[in-house]
PDB file of N, CA and C in Angstrom:
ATOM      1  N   UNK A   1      12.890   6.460   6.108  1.00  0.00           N
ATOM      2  CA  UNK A   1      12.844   6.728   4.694  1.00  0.00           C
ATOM      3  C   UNK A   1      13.469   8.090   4.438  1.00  0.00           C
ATOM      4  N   UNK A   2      14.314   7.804   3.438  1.00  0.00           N
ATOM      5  CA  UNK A   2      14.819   9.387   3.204  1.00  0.00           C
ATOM      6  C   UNK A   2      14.518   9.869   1.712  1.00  0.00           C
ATOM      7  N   UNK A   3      14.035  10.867   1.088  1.00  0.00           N
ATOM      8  CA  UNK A   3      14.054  11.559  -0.186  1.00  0.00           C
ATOM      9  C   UNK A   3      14.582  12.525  -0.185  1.00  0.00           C
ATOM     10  N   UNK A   4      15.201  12.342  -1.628  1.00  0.00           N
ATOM     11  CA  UNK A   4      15.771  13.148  -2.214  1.00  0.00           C
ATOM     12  C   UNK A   4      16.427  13.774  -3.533  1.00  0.00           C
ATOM     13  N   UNK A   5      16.912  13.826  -4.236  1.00  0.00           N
ATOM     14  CA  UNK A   5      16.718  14.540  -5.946  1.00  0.00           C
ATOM     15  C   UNK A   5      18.403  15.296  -5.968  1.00  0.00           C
ATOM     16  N   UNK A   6      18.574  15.143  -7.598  1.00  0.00           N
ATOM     17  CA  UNK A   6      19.934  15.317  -8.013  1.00  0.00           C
ATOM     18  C   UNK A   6      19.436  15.790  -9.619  1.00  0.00           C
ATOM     19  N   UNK A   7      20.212  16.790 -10.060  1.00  0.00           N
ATOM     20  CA  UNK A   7      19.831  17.802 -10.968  1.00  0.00           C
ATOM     21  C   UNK A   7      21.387  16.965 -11.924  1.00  0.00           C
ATOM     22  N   UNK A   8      20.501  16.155 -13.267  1.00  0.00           N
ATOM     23  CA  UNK A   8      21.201  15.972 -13.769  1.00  0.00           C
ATOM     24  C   UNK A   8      21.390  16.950 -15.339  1.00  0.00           C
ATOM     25  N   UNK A   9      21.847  16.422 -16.219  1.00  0.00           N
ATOM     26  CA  UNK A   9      21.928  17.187 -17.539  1.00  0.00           C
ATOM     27  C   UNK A   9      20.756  16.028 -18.016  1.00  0.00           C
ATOM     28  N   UNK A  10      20.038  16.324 -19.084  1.00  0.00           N
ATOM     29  CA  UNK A  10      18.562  15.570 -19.792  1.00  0.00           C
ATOM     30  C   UNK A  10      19.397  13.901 -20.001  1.00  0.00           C
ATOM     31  N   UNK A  11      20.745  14.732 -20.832  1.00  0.00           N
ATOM     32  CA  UNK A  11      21.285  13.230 -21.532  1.00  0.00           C
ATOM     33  C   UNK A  11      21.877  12.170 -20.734  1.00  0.00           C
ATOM     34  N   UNK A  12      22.198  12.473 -19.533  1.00  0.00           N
ATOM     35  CA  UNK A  12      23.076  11.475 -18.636  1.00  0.00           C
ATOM     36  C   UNK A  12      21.783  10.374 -17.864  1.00  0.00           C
ATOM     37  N   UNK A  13      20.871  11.285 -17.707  1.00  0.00           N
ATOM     38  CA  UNK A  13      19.402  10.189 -16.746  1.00  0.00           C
ATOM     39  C   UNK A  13      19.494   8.894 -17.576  1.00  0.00           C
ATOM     40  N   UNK A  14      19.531   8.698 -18.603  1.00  0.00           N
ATOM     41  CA  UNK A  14      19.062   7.596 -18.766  1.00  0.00           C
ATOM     42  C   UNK A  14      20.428   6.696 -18.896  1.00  0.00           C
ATOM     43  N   UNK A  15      21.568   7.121 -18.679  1.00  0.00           N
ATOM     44  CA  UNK A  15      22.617   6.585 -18.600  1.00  0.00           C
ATOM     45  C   UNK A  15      23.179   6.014 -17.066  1.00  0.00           C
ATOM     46  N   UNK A  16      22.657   6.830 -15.915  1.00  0.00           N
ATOM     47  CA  UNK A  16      22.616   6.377 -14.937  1.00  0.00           C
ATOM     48  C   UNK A  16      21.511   5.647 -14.772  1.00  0.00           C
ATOM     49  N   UNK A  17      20.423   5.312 -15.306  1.00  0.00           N
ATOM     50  CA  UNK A  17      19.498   4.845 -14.792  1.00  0.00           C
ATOM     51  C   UNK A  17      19.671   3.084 -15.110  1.00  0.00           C
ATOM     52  N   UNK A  18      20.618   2.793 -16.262  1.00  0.00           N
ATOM     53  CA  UNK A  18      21.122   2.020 -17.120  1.00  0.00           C
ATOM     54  C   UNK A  18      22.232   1.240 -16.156  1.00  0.00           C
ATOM     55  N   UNK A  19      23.197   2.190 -15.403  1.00  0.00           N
ATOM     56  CA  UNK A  19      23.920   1.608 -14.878  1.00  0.00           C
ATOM     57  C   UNK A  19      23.460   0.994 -13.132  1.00  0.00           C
ATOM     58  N   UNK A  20      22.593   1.529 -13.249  1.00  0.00           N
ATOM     59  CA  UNK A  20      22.391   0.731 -11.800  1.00  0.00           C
ATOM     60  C   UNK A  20      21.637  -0.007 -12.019  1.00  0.00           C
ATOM     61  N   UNK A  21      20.736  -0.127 -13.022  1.00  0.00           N
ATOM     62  CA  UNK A  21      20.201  -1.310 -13.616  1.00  0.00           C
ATOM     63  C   UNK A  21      21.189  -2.665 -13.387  1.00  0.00           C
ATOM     64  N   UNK A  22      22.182  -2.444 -14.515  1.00  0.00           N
ATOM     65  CA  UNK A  22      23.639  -3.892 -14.163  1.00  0.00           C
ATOM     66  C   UNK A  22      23.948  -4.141 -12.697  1.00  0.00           C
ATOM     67  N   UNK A  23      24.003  -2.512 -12.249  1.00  0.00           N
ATOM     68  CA  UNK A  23      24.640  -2.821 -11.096  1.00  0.00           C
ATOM     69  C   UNK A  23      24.109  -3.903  -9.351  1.00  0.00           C
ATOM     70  N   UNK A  24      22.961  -3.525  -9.984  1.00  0.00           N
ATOM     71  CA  UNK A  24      21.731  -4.181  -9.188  1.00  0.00           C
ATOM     72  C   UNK A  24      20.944  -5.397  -9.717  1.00  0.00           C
ATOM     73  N   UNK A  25      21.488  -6.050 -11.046  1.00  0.00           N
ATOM     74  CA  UNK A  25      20.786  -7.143 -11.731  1.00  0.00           C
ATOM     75  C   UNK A  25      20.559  -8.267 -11.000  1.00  0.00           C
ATOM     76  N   UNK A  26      21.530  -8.419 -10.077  1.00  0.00           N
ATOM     77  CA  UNK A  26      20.983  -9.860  -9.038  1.00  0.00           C
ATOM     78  C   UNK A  26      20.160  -9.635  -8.012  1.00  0.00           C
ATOM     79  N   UNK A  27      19.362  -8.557  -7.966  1.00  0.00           N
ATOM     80  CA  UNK A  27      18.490  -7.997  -6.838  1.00  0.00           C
ATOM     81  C   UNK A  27      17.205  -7.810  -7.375  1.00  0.00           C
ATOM     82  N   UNK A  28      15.853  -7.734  -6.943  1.00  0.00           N
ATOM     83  CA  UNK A  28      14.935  -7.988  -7.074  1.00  0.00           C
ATOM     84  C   UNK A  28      14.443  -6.336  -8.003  1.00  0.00           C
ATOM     85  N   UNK A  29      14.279  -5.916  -8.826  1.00  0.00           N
ATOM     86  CA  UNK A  29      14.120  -4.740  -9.836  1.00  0.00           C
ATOM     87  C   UNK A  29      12.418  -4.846  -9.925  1.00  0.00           C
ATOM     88  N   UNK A  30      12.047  -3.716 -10.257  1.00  0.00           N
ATOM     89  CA  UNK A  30      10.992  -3.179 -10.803  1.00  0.00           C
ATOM     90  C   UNK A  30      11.283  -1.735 -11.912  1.00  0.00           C
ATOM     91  N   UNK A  31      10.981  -1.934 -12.708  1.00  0.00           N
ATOM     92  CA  UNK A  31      11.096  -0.715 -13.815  1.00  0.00           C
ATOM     93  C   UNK A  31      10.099   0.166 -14.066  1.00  0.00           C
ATOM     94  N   UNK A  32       8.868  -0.242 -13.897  1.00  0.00           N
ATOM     95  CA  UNK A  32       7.522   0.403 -14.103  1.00  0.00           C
ATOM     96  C   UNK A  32       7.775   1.797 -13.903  1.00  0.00           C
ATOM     97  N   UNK A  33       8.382   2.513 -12.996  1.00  0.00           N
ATOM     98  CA  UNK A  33       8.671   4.045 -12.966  1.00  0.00           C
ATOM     99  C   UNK A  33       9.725   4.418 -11.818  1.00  0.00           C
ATOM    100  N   UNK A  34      10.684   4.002 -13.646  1.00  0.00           N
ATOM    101  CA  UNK A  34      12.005   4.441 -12.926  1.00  0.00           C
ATOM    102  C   UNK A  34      12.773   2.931 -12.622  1.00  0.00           C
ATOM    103  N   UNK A  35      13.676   2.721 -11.593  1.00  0.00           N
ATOM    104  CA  UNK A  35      13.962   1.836 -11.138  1.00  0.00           C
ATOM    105  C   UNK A  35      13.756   1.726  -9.566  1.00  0.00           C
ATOM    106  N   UNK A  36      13.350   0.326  -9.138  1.00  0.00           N
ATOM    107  CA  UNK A  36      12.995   0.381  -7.919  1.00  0.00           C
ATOM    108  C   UNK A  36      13.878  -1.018  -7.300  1.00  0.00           C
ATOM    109  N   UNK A  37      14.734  -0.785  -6.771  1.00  0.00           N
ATOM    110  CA  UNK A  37      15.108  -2.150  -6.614  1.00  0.00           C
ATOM    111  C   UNK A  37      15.047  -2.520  -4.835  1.00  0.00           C
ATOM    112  N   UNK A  38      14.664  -3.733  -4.543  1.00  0.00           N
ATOM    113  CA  UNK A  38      14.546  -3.958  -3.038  1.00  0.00           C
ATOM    114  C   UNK A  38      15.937  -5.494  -2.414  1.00  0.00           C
ATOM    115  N   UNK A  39      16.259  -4.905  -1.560  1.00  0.00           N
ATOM    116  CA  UNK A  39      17.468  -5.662  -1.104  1.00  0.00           C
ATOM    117  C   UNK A  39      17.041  -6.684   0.160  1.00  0.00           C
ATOM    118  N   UNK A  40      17.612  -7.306   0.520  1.00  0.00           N
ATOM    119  CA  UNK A  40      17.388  -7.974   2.130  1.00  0.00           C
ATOM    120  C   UNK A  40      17.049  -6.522   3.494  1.00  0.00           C
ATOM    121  N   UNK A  41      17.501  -6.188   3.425  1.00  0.00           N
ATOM    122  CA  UNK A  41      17.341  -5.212   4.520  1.00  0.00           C
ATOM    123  C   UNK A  41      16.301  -3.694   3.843  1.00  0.00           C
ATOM    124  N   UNK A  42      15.943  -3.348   2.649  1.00  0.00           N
ATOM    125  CA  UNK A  42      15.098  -1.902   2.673  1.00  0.00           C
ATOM    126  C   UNK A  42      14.891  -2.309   0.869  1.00  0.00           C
ATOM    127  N   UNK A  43      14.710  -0.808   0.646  1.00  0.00           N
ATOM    128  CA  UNK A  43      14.574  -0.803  -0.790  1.00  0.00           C
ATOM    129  C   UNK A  43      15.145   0.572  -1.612  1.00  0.00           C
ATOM    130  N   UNK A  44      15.481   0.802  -2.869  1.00  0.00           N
ATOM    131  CA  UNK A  44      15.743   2.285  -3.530  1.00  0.00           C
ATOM    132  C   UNK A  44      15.045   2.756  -4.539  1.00  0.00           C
ATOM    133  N   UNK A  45      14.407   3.893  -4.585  1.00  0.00           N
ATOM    134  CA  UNK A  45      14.059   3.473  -6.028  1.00  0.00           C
ATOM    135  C   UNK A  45      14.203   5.095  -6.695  1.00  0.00           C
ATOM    136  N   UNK A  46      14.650   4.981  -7.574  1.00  0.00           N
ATOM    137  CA  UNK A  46      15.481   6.010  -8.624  1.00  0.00           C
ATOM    138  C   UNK A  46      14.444   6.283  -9.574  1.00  0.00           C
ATOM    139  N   UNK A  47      13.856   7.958  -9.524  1.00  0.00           N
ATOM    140  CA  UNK A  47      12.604   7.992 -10.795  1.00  0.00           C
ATOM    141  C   UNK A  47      13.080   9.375 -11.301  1.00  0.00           C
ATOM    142  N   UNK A  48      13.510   8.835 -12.863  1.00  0.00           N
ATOM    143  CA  UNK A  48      13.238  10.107 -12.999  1.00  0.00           C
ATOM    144  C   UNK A  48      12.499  11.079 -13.240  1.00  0.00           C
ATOM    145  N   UNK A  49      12.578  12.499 -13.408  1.00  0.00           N
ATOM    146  CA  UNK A  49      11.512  13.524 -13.431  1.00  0.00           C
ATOM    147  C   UNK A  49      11.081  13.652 -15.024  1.00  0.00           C
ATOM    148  N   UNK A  50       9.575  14.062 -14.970  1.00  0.00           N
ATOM    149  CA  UNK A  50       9.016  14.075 -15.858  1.00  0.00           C
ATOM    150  C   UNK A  50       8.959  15.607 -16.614  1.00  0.00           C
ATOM    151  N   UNK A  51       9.108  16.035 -15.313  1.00  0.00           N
ATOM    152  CA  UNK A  51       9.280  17.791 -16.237  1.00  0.00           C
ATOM    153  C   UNK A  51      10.421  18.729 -15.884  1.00  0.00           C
ATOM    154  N   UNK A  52      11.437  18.406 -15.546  1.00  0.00           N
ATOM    155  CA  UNK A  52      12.880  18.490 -14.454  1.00  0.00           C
ATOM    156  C   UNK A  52      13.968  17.558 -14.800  1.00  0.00           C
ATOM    157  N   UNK A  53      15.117  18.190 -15.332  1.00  0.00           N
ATOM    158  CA  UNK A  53      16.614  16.895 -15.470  1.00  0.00           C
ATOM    159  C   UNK A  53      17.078  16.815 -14.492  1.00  0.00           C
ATOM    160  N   UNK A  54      16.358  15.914 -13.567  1.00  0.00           N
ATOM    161  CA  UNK A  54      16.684  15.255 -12.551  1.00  0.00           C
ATOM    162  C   UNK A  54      16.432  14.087 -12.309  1.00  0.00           C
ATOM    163  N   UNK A  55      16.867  13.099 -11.329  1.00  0.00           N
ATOM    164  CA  UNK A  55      16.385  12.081 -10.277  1.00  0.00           C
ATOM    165  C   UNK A  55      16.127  12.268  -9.137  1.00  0.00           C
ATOM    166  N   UNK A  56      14.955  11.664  -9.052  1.00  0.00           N
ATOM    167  CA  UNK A  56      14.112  11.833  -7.677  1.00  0.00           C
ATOM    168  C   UNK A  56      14.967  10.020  -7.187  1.00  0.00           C
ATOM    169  N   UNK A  57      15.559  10.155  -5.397  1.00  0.00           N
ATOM    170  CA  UNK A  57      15.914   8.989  -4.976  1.00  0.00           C
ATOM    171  C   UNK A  57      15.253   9.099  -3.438  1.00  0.00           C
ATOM    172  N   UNK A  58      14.488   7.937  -3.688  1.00  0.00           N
ATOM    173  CA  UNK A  58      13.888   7.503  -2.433  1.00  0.00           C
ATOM    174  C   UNK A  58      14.590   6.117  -2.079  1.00  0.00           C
ATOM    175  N   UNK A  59      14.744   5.780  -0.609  1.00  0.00           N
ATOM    176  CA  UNK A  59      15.439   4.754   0.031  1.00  0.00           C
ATOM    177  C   UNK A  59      14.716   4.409   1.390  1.00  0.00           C
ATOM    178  N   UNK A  60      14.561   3.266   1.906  1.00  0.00           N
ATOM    179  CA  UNK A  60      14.479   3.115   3.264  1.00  0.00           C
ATOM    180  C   UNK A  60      15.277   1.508   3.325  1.00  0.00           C
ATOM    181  N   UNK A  61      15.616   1.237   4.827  1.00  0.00           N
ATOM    182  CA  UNK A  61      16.253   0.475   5.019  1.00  0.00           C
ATOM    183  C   UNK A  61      16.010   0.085   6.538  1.00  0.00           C
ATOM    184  N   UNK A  62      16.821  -0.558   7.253  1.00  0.00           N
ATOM    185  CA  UNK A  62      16.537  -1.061   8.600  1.00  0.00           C
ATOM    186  C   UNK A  62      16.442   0.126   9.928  1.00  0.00           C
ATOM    187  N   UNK A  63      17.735   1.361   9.003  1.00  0.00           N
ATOM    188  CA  UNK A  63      18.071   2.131  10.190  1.00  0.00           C
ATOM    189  C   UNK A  63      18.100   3.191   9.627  1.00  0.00           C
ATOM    190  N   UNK A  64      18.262   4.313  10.709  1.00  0.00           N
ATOM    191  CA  UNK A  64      18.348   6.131   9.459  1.00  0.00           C
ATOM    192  C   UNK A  64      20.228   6.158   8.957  1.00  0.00           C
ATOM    193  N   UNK A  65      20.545   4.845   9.678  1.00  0.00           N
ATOM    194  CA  UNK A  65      22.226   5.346   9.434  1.00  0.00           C
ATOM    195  C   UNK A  65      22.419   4.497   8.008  1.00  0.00           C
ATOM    196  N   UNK A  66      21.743   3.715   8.158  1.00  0.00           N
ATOM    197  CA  UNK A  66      22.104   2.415   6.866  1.00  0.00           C
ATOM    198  C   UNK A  66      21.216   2.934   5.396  1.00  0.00           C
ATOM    199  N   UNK A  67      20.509   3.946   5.739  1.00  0.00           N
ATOM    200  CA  UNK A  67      19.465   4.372   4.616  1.00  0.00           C
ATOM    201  C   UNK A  67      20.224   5.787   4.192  1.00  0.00           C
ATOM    202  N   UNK A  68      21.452   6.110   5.095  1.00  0.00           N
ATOM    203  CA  UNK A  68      21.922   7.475   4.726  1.00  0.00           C
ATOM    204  C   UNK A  68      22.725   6.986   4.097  1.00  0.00           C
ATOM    205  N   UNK A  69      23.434   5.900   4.277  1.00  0.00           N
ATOM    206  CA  UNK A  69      24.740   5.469   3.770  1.00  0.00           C
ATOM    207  C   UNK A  69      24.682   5.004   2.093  1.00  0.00           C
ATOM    208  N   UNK A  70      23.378   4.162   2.099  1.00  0.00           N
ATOM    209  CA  UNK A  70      23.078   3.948   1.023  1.00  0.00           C
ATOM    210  C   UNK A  70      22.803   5.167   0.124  1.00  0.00           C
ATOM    211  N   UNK A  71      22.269   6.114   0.214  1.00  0.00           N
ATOM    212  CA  UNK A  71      21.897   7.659  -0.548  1.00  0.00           C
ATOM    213  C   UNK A  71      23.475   7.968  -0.445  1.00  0.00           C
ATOM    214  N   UNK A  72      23.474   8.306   0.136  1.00  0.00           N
ATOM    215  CA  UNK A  72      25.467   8.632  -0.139  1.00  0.00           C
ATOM    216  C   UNK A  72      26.104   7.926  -1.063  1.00  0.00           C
ATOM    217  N   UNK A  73      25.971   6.607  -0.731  1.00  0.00           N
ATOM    218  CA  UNK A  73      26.549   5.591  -1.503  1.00  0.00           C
ATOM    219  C   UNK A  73      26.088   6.239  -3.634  1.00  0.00           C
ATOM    220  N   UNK A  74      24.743   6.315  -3.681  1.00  0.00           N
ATOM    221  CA  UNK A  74      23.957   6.219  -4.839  1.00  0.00           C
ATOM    222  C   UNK A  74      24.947   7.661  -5.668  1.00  0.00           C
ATOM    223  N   UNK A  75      24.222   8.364  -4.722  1.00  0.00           N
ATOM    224  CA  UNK A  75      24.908   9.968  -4.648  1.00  0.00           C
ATOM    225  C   UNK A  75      26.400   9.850  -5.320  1.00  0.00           C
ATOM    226  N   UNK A  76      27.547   9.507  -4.799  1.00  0.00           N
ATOM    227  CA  UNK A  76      28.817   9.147  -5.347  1.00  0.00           C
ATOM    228  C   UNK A  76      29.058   8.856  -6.849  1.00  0.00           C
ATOM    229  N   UNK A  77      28.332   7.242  -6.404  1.00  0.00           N
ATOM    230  CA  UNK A  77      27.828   6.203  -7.937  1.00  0.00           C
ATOM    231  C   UNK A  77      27.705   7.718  -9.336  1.00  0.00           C
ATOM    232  N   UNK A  78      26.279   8.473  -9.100  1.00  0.00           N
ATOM    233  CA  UNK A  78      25.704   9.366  -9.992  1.00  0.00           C
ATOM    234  C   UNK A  78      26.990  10.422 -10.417  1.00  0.00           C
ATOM    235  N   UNK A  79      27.707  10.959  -9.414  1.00  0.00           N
ATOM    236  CA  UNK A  79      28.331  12.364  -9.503  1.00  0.00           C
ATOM    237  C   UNK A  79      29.375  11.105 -10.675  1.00  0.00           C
ATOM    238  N   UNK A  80      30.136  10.338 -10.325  1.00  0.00           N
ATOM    239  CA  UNK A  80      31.217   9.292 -10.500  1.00  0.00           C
ATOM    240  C   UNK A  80      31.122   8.989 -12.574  1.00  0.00           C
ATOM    241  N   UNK A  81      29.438   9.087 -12.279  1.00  0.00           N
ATOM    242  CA  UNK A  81      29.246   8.064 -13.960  1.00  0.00           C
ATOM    243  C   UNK A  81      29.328   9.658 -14.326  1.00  0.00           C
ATOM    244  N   UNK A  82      28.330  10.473 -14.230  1.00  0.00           N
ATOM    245  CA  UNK A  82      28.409  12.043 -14.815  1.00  0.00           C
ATOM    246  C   UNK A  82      29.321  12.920 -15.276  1.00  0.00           C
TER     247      UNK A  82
END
């Protein structure tokens, strides 16, 4: 499992939080806090902060290489929409 957090501006959180929503719509979602979505192999789940313009991203997956890749992966996605 890896955590970790990305310092956004207030107005963009809910714009990324939106897009990985679509981006992840054929995958099993939970919204209750934040987005949590779980795949065949681990899970991610994207929350944002309640007193901080940020996202908190937690991930685990099969391996520490496939759970880094994915945070990298997310990481990109965020800087990319921002």
């Amino acid at each position: 499992m890896i955590k970790t957090k990305i310092s956004l501006p207030s107005d963009k959180i809910m714009l990324v939080l939106n897009h990985f929503r679509k981006k992840f719509a054929e995958h099993e979602c939970n919204f209750e806090d934040g987005l949590r979505v779980v795949f065949s192999e681990g899970w991610v789940h994207l929350r944002p902060s309640n007193t901080e313009p940020l996202i908190r991203i937690v991930a685990e997956t099969i391996s520490s290489q496939q759970t880094s890749q994915l945070i990298t992966q997310i990481f990109n996605e965020i800087k990319n929409i921002v």
